[in-house]
Protein backbone atom coordinates (compact mmCIF):
# COMPACT_ATOMS: atom_id res chain seq x y z
CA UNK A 1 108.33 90.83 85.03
CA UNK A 2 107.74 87.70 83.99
CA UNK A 3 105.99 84.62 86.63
CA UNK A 4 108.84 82.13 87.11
CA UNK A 5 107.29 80.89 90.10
CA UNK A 6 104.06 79.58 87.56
CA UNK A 7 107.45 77.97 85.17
CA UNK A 8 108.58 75.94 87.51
CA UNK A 9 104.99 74.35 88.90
CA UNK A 10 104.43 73.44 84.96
CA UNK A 11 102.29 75.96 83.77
CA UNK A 12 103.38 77.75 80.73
CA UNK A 13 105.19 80.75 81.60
CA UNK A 14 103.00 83.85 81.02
CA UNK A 15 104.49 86.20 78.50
CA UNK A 16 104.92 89.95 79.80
CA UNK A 17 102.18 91.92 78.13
CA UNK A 18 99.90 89.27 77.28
CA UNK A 19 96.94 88.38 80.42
CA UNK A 20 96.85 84.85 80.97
CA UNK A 21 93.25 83.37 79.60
CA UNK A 22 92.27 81.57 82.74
CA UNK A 23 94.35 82.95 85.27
CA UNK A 24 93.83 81.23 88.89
CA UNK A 25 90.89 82.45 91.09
CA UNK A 26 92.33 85.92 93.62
CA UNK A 27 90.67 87.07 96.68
CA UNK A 28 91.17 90.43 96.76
CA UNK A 29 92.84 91.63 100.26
CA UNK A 30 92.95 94.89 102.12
CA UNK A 31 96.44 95.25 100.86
CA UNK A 32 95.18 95.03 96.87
CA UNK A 33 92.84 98.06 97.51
CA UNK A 34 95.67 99.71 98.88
CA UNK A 35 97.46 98.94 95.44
CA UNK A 36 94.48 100.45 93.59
CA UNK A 37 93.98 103.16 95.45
CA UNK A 38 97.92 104.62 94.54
CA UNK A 39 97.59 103.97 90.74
CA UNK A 40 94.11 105.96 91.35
CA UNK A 41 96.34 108.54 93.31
CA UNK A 42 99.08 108.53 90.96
CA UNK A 43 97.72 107.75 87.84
CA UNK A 44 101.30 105.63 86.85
CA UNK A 45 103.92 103.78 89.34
CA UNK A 46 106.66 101.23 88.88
CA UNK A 47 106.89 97.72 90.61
CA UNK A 48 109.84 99.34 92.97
CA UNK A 49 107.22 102.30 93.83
CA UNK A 50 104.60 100.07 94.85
CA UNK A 51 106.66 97.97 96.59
CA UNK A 52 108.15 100.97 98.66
CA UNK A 53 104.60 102.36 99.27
CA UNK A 54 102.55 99.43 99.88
CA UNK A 55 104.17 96.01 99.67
CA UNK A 56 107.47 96.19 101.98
CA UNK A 57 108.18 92.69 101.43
CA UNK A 58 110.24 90.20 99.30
CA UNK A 59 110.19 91.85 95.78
CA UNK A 60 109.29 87.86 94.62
CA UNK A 61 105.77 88.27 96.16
CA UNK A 62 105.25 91.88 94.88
CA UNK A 63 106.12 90.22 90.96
CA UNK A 64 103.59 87.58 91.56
CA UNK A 65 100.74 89.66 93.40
CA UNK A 66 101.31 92.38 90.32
CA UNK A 67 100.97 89.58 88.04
CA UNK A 68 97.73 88.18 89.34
CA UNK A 69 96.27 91.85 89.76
CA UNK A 70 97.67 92.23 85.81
CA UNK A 71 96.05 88.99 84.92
CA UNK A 72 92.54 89.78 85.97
CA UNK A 73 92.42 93.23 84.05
CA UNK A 74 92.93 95.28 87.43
CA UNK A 75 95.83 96.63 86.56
CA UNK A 76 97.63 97.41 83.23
CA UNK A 77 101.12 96.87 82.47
CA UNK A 78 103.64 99.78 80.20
CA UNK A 79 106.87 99.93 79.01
CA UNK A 80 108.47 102.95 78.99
CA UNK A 81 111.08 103.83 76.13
CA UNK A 82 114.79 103.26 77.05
CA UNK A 83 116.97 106.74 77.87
CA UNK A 84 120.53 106.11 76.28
CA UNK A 85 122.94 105.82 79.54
CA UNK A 86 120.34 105.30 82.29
CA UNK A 87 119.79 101.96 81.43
CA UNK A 88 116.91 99.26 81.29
CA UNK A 89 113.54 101.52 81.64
CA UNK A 90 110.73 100.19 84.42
CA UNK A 91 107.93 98.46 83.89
CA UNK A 92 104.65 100.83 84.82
CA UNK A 93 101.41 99.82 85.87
CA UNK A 94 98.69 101.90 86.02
CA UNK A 95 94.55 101.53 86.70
CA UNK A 96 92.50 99.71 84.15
CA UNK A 97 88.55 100.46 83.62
CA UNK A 98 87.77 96.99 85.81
CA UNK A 99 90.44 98.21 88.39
CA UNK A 100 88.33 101.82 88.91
CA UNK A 101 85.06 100.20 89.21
CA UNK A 102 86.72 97.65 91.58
CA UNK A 103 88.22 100.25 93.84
CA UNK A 104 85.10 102.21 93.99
CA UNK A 105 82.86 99.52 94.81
CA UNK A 106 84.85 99.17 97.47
CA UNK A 107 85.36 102.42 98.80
CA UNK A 108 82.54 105.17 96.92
CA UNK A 109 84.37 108.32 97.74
CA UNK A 110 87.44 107.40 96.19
CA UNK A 111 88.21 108.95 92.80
CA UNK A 112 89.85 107.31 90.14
CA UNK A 113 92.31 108.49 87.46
CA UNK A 114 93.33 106.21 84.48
CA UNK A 115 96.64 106.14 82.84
CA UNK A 116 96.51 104.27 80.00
CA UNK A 117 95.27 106.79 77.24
CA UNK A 118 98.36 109.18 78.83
CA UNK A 119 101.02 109.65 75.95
CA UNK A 120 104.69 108.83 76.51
CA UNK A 121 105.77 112.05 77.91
CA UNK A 122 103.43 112.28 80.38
CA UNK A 123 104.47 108.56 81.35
CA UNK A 124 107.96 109.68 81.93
CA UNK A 125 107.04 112.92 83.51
CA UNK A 126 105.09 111.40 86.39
CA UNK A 127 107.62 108.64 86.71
CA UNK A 128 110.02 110.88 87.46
CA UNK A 129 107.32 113.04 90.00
CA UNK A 130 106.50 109.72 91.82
CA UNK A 131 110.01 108.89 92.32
CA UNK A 132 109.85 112.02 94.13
CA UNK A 133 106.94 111.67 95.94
CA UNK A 134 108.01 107.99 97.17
CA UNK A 135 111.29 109.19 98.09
CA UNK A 136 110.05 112.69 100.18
CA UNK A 137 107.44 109.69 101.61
CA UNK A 138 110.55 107.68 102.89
CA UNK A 139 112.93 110.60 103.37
CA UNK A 140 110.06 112.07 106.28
CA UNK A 141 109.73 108.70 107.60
CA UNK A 142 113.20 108.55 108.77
CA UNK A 143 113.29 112.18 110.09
CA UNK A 144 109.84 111.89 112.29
CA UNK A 145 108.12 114.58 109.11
CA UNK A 146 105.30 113.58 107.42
CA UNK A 147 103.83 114.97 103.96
CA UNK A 148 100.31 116.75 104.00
CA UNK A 149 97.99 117.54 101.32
CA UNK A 150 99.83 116.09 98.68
CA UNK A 151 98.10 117.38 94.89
CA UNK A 152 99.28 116.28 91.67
CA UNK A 153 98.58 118.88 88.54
CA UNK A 154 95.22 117.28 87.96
CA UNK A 155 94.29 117.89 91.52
CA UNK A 156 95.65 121.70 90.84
CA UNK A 157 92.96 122.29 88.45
CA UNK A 158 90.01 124.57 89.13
CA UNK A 159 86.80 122.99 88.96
CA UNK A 160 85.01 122.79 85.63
CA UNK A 161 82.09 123.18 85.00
CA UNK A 162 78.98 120.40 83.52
CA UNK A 163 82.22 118.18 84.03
CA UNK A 164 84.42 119.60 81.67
CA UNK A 165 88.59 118.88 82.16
CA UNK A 166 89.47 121.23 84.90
CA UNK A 167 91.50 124.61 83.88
CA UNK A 168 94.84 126.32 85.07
CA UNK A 169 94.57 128.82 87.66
CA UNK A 170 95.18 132.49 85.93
CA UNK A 171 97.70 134.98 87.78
CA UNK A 172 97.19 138.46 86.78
CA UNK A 173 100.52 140.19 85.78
CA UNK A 174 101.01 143.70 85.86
CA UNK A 175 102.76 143.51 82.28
CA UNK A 176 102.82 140.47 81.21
CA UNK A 177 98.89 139.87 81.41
CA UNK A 178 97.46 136.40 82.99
CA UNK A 179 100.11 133.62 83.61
CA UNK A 180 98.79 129.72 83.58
CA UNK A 181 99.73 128.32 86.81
CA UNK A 182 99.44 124.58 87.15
CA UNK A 183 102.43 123.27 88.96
CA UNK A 184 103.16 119.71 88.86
CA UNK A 185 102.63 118.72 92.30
CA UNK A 186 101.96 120.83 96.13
CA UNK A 187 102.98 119.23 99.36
CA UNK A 188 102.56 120.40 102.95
CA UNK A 189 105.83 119.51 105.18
CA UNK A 190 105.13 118.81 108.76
CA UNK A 191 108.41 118.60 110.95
CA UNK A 192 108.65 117.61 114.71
CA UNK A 193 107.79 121.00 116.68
CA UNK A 194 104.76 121.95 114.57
CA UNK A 195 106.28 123.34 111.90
CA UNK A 196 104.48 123.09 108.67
CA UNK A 197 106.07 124.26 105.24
CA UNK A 198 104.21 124.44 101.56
CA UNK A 199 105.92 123.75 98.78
CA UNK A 200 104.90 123.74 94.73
CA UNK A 201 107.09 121.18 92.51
CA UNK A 202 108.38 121.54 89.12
CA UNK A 203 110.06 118.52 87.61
CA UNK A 204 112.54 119.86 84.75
CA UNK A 205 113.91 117.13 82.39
CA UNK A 206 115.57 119.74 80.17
CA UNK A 207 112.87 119.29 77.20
CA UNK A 208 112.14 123.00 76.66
CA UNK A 209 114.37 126.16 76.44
CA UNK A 210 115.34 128.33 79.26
CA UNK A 211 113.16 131.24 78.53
CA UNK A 212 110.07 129.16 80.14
CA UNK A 213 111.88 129.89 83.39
CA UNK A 214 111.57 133.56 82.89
CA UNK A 215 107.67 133.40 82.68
CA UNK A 216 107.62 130.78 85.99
CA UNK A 217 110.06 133.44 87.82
CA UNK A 218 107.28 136.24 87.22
CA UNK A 219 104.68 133.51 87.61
CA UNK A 220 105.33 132.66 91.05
CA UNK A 221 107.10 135.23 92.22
CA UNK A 222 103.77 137.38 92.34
CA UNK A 223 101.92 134.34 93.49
CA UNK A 224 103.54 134.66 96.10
CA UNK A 225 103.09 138.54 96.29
CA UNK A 226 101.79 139.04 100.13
CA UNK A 227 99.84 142.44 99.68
CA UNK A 228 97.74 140.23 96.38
CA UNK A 229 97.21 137.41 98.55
CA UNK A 230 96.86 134.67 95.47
CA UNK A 231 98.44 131.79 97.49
CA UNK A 232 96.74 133.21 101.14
CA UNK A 233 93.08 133.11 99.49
CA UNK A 234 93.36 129.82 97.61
CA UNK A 235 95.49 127.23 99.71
CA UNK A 236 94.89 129.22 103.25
CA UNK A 237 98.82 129.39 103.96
CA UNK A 238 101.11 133.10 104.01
CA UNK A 239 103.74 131.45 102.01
CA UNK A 240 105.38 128.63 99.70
CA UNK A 241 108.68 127.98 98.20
CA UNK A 242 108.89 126.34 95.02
CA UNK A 243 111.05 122.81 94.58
CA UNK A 244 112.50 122.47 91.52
CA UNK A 245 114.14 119.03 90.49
CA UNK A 246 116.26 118.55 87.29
CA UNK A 247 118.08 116.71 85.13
CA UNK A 248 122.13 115.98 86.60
CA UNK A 249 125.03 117.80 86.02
CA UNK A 250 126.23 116.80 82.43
CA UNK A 251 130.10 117.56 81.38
CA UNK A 252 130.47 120.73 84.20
CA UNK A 253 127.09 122.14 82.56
CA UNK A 254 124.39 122.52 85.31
CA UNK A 255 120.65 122.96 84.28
CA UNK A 256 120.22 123.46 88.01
CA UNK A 257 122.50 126.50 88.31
CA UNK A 258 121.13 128.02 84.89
CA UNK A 259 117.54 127.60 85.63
CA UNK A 260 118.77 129.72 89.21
CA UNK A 261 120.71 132.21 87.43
CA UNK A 262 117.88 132.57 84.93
CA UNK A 263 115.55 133.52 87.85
CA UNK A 264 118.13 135.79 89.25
CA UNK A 265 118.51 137.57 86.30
CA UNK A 266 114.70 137.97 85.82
CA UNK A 267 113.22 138.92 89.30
CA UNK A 268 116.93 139.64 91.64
CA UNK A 269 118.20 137.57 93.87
CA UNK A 270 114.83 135.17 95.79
CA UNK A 271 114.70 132.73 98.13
CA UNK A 272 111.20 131.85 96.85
CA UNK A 273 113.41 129.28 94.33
CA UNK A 274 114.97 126.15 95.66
CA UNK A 275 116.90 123.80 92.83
CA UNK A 276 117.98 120.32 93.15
CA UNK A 277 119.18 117.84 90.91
CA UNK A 278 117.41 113.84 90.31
CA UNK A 279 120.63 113.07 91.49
CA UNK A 280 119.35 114.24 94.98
CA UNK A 281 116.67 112.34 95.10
CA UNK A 282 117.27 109.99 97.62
CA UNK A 283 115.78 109.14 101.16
CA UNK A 284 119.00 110.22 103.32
CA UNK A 285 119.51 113.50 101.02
CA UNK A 286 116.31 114.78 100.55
CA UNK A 287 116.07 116.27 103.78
CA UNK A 288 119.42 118.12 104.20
CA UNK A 289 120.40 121.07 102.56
CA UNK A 290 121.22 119.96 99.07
CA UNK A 291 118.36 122.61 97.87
CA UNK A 292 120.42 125.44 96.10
CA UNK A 293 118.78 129.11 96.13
CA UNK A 294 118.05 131.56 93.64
CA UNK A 295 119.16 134.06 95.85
CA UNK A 296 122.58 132.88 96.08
CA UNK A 297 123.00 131.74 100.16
CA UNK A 298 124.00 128.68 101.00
CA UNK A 299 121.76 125.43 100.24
CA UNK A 300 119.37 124.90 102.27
CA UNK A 301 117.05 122.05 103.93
CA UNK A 302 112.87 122.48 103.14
CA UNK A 303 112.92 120.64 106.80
CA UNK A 304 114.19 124.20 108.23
CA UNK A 305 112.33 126.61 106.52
CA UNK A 306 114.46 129.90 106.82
CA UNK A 307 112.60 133.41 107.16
CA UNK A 308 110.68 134.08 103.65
CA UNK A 309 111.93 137.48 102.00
CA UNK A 310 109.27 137.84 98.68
CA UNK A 311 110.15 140.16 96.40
CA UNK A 312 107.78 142.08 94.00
CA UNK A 313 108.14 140.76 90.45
CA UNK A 314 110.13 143.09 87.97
CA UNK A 315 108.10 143.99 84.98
């Protein structure tokens, strides 16, 4: 990410993670704020997110603006470790102290979340989450939807109190005592007719065992338990299906498939489940019926929701 534009009009050229001392005077425009405002939302997004969100124009411009926003301690710039075989990681930029104070001076109800004390995993983790969210952003575009009530986990949290970190939500289990739920992101899909559809999101990258997927089957299956009315009372909706995105097929093993038949063998066959792989994630797939089901139909599309069936959770 480096300013060749400031190389070739004779001024040094500005090494990647190192400010420039006397960078050249900005005026801030609507369009900056708007910057801001996602890294507030978001916490962490790449140059290509950003660009896809806010910018829309000639990827030179979004390098330089980045750069000047980077320069003046707005933003902050991350590297994120290289995955063998998925080549050169992103740069990520997230909100610096200066940036938050700058974003709510302009706009006092906004709240800001900063990314930089965030370890690596967490780095990758929304990465990955934001490539959905961009994606399910452009995917509705082009199909005349439109995402609603977008939370990330922090968001998910109930309110703590004399400002304390917000806490998971506890679901009581008839055997299995009080489950931690704290999903990593909620949408509401609006489609053309006035359909609107809720969805929870779990982002697997394959970093813990299988067994977790036993606990979430229980977890949200009696979430989403009608006559206890969990989901009803908090988000005011009668049902949700959870999304769950992972990691690619991988020499004719599927994590996708095993996290399904996991759930299957847990709770029975569920619709509640839907299972796609990253390799889905893009704008003119996200929308059809790529979304594989726990009960064992046919994939599906979240864009035509198909009658609900929940079944109790086996103890």
């Amino acid at each position: 990410m480096s300013d060749a534009s400031s190389h070739r009009s004779g001024r040094p050229r500005a090494r990647r993670f190192t400010r420039r001392s006397s960078p050249s005077a900005v005026e801030l425009t609507e369009r900056d704020y708007h910057v801001l405002a996602a890294l507030a939302d978001h916490r962490v997004l790449s140059a290509d997110h950003l660009w896809r969100l806010v910018f829309r124009g000639a990827a030179s411009k979004v390098r330089r603006r980045l750069r000047s926003l980077y320069d003046h301690r707005l933003i902050d710039r991350l590297r994120l470790v290289a995955i063998p075989t998925q080549g050169n990681p992103p740069f990520l930029y997230t909100l610096t102290a200066e940036g938050a104070a700058t974003l709510r001076f302009h706009d006092a109800t906004r709240v800001t979340h900063r990314g930089r004390s965030a370890g690596l995993q967490f780095q990758h983790h929304r990465h990955l989450i934001n490539e959905l969210y961009v994606t399910l952003m452009e995917a509705a575009r082009a199909q005349r939807c439109s995402i609603a009530n977008w939370r990330h986990e922090e968001q998910l949290r109930l309110p703590a109190a004399n400002g304390l970190p917000g806490k998971a939500e506890r679901v009581p289990h008839p055997t299995l005592g009080d489950l931690p739920l704290l999903p990593d992101a909620y949408f509401e899909l609006e489609v053309p007719g006035g359909g609107r559809f809720a969805y929870f999101v779990e982002v697997d990258r394959a970093t813990h065992p299988h067994r977790v997927w036993r606990d979430r089957a229980h977890l949200y299956s009696t979430y989403a338990d009608p006559h206890r009315g969990l989901f009803r009372r908090r988000f005011g909706r009668e049902t949700f299906r959870l999304l769950i995105v992972t990691t690619n097929d991988f020499r004719r093993r599927s994590r996708r498939d095993n996290i399904l038949h996991t759930i299957r063998e847990t709770i029975g066959p569920s619709d509640l489940f839907l299972a796609a792989t990253f390799a889905d994630v893009k704008p003119d797939r996200l929308l059809r019926p790529i979304w594989h089901r726990a009960d064992g139909g046919n994939p599906c599309s979240i864009a035509r929701n198909p009658p609900l069936v929940v079944r109790a959770s086996r103890s």
